[in-house]
Protein backbone atom coordinates (compact mmCIF):
# COMPACT_ATOMS: atom_id res chain seq x y z
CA UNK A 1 -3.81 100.36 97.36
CA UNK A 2 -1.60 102.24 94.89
CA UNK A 3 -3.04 102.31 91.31
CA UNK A 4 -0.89 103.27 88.30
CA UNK A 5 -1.32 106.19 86.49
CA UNK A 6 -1.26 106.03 82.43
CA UNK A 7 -0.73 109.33 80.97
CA UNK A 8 -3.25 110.08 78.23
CA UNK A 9 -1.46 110.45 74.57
CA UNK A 10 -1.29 113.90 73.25
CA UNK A 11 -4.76 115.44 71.38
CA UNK A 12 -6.36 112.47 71.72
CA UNK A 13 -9.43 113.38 74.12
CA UNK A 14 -9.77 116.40 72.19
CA UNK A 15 -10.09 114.85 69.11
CA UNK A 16 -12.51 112.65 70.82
CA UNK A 17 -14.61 115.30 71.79
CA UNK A 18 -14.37 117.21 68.81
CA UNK A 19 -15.33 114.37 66.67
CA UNK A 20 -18.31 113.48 68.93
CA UNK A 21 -19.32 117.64 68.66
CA UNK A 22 -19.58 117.02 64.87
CA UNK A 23 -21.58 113.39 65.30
CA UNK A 24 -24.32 115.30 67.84
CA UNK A 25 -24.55 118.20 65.16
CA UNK A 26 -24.83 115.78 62.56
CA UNK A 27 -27.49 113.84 64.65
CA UNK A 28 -30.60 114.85 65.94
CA UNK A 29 -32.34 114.30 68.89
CA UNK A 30 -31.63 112.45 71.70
CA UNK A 31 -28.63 110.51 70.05
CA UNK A 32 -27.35 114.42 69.59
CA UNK A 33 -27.69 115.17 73.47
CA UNK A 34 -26.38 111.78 74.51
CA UNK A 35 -23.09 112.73 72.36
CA UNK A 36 -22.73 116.25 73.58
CA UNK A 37 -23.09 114.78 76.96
CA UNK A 38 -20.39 112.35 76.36
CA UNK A 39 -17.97 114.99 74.95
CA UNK A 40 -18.66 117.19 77.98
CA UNK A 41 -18.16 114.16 80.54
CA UNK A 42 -15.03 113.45 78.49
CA UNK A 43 -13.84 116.81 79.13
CA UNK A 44 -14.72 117.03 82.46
CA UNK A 45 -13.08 113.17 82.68
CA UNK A 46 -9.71 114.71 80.82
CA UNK A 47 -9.48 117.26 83.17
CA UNK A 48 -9.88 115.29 86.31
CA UNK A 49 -7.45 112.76 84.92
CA UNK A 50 -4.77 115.63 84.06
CA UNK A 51 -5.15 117.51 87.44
CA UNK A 52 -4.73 113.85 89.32
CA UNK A 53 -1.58 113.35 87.72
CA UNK A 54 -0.42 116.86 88.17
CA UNK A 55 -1.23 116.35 92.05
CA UNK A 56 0.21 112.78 91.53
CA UNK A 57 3.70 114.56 90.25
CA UNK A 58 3.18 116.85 93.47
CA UNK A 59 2.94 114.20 95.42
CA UNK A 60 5.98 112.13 94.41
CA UNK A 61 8.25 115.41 94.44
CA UNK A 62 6.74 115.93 98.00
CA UNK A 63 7.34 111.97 99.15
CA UNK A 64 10.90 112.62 97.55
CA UNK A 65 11.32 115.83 99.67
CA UNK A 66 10.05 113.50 102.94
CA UNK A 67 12.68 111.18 101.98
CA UNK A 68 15.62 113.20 102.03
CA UNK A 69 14.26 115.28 104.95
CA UNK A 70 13.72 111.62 106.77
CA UNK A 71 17.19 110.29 105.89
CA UNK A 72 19.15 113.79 107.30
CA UNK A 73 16.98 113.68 110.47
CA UNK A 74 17.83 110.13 110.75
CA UNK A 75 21.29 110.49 109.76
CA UNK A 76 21.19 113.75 112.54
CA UNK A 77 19.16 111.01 115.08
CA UNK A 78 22.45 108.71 114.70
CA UNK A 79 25.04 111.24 115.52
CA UNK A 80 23.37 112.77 118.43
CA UNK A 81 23.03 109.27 119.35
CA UNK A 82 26.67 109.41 119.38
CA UNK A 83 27.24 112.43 121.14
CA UNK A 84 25.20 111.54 123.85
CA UNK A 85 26.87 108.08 124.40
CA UNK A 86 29.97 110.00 124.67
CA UNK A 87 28.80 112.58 126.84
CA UNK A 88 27.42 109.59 128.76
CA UNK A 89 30.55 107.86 128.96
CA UNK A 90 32.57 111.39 129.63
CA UNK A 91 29.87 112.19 132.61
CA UNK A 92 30.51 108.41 134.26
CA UNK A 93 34.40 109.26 133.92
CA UNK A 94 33.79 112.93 135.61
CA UNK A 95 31.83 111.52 138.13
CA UNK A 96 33.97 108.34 138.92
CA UNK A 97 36.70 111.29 139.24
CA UNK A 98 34.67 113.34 141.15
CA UNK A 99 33.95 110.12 143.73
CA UNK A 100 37.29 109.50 144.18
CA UNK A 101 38.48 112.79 144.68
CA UNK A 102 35.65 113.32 147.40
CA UNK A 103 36.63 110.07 149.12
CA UNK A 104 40.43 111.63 149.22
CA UNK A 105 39.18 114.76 150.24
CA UNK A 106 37.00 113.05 153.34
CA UNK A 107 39.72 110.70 154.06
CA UNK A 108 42.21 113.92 154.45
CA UNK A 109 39.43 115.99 156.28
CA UNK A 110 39.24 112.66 158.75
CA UNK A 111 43.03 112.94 158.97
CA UNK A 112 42.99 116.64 159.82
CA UNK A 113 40.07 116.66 162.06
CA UNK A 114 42.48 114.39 164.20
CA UNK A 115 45.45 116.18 164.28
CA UNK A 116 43.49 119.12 165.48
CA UNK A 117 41.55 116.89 168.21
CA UNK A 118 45.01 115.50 169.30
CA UNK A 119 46.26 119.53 169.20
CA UNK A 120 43.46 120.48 170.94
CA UNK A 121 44.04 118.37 173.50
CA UNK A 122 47.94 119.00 173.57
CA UNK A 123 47.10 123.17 173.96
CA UNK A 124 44.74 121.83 176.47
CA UNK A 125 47.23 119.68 178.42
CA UNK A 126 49.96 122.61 177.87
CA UNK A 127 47.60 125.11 179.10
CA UNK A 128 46.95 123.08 182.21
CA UNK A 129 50.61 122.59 182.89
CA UNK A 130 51.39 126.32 181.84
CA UNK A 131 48.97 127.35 184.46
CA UNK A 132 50.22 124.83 187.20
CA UNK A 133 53.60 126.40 186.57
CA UNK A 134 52.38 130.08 186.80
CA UNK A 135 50.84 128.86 190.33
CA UNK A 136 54.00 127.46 191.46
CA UNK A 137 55.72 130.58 190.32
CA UNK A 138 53.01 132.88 192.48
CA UNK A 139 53.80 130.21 195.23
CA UNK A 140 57.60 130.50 195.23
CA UNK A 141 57.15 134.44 194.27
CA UNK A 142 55.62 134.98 197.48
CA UNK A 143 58.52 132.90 199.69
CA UNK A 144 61.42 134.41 197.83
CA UNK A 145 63.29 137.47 196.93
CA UNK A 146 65.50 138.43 193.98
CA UNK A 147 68.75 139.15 195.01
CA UNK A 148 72.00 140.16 193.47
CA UNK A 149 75.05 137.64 193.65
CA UNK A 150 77.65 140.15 194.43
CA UNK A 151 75.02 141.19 197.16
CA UNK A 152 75.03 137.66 198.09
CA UNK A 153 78.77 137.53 198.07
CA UNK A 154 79.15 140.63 200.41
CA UNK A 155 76.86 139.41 202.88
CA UNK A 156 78.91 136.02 203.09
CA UNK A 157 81.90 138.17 203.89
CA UNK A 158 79.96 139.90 206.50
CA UNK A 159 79.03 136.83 207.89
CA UNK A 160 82.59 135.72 208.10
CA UNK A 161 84.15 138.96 209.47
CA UNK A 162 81.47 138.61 211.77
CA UNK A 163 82.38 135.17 212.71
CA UNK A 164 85.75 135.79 213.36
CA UNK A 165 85.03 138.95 215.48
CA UNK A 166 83.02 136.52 217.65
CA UNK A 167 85.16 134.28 217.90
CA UNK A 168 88.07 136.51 219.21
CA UNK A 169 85.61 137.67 221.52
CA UNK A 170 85.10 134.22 222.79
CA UNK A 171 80.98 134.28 221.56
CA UNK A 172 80.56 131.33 220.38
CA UNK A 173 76.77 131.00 220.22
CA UNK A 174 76.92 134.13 218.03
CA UNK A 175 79.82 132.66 216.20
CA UNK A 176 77.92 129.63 215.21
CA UNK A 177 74.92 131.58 214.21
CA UNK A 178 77.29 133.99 211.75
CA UNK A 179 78.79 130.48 210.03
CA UNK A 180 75.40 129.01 209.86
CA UNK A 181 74.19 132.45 208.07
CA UNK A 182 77.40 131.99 206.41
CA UNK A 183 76.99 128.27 205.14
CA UNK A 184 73.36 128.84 204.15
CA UNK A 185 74.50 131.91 201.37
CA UNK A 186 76.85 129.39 200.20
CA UNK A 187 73.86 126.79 199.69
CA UNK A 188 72.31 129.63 197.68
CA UNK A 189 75.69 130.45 195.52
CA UNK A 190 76.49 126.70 195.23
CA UNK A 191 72.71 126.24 194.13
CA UNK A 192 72.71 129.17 191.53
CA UNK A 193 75.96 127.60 190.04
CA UNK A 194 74.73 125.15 187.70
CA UNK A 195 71.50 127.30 186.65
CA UNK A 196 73.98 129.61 185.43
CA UNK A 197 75.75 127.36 183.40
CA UNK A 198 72.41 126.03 181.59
């Protein structure tokens, strides 16, 4: 409970006290102690009263300090507040962003991972074939021999001067084996024809 202080008017508990000095001098005796008491608890009473108002004053200048001081913080309180409901809402829009853009990025990894399976699998299927080839390349490699056309050529009119010598001779067996020798190098040139052209 708050009481209310009444300042004192000017001089007047020292004129108290002073007149109440000159009663206990006047007076002798008890009634003289009893007034210098008085004046003395007066005093003491004045001095009490003026230091509580003093520390009264303090006190208000101090609540008024508290005030302002309260007020900024709260008026500090409110905008950070703020700030943080921003950053709150600016972290949910980041991370909404950052969801999305990891779903894209998964969705594209899924995408790639795939195409490299199915390339995988292509190099692996190539590589099969590749070597199947090779094999059949060893295989026909080791059954055949590279040969000049033009060598071709003049061995196919060997085969025919050679045919027609036999057959002058009347050979025919050797005759038949020069145009079959004959007829297979034509095979060969009739068979390269259309490679060349490709």
């Amino acid at each position: 409970m708050s009481a209310t202080v009444v300042p004192l008017p000017p001089n007047s508990a020292s004129e108290t006290t002073d007149f109440l000095r000159r009663m206990a001098s006047m007076v002798s005796g008890r009634n003289g102690e009893m007034l210098l008491r008085a004046a003395s608890l007066i005093e003491s009473l004045t001095r009490r009263a003026m230091s509580a108002e003093r520390l009264f004053h303090e006190q208000q200048e101090e609540n008024k300090r508290l005030a302002e001081r309260h007020e900024a913080a709260e008026l500090a309180s409110d905008a950070m507040v703020s700030q943080i409901a921003a950053l709150r809402t600016r972290l949910a829009e980041v991370t909404a962003a950052a969801a999305a853009e990891r779903t894209d990025f998964d969705t594209e990894r899924g995408k790639l991972l795939g195409l490299m399976q199915d390339a995988e699998s292509h190099i692996g299927k190539l590589t099969t074939e590749l070597d199947t080839l090779r094999a059949s390349v060893d295989a026909f490699n080791e059954t055949a021999i590279s040969v000049p056309i033009e060598v071709l050529r003049l061995a196919r009119t060997q085969f025919d001067y050679l045919s027609s010598g036999f057959a002058r001779k009347g050979d025919v067996i050797s005759q038949a084996m020069s145009e079959i020798g004959g007829f297979a190098i034509d095979q060969a040139l009739t068979a390269k024809k259309p490679a060349d052209k490709t």
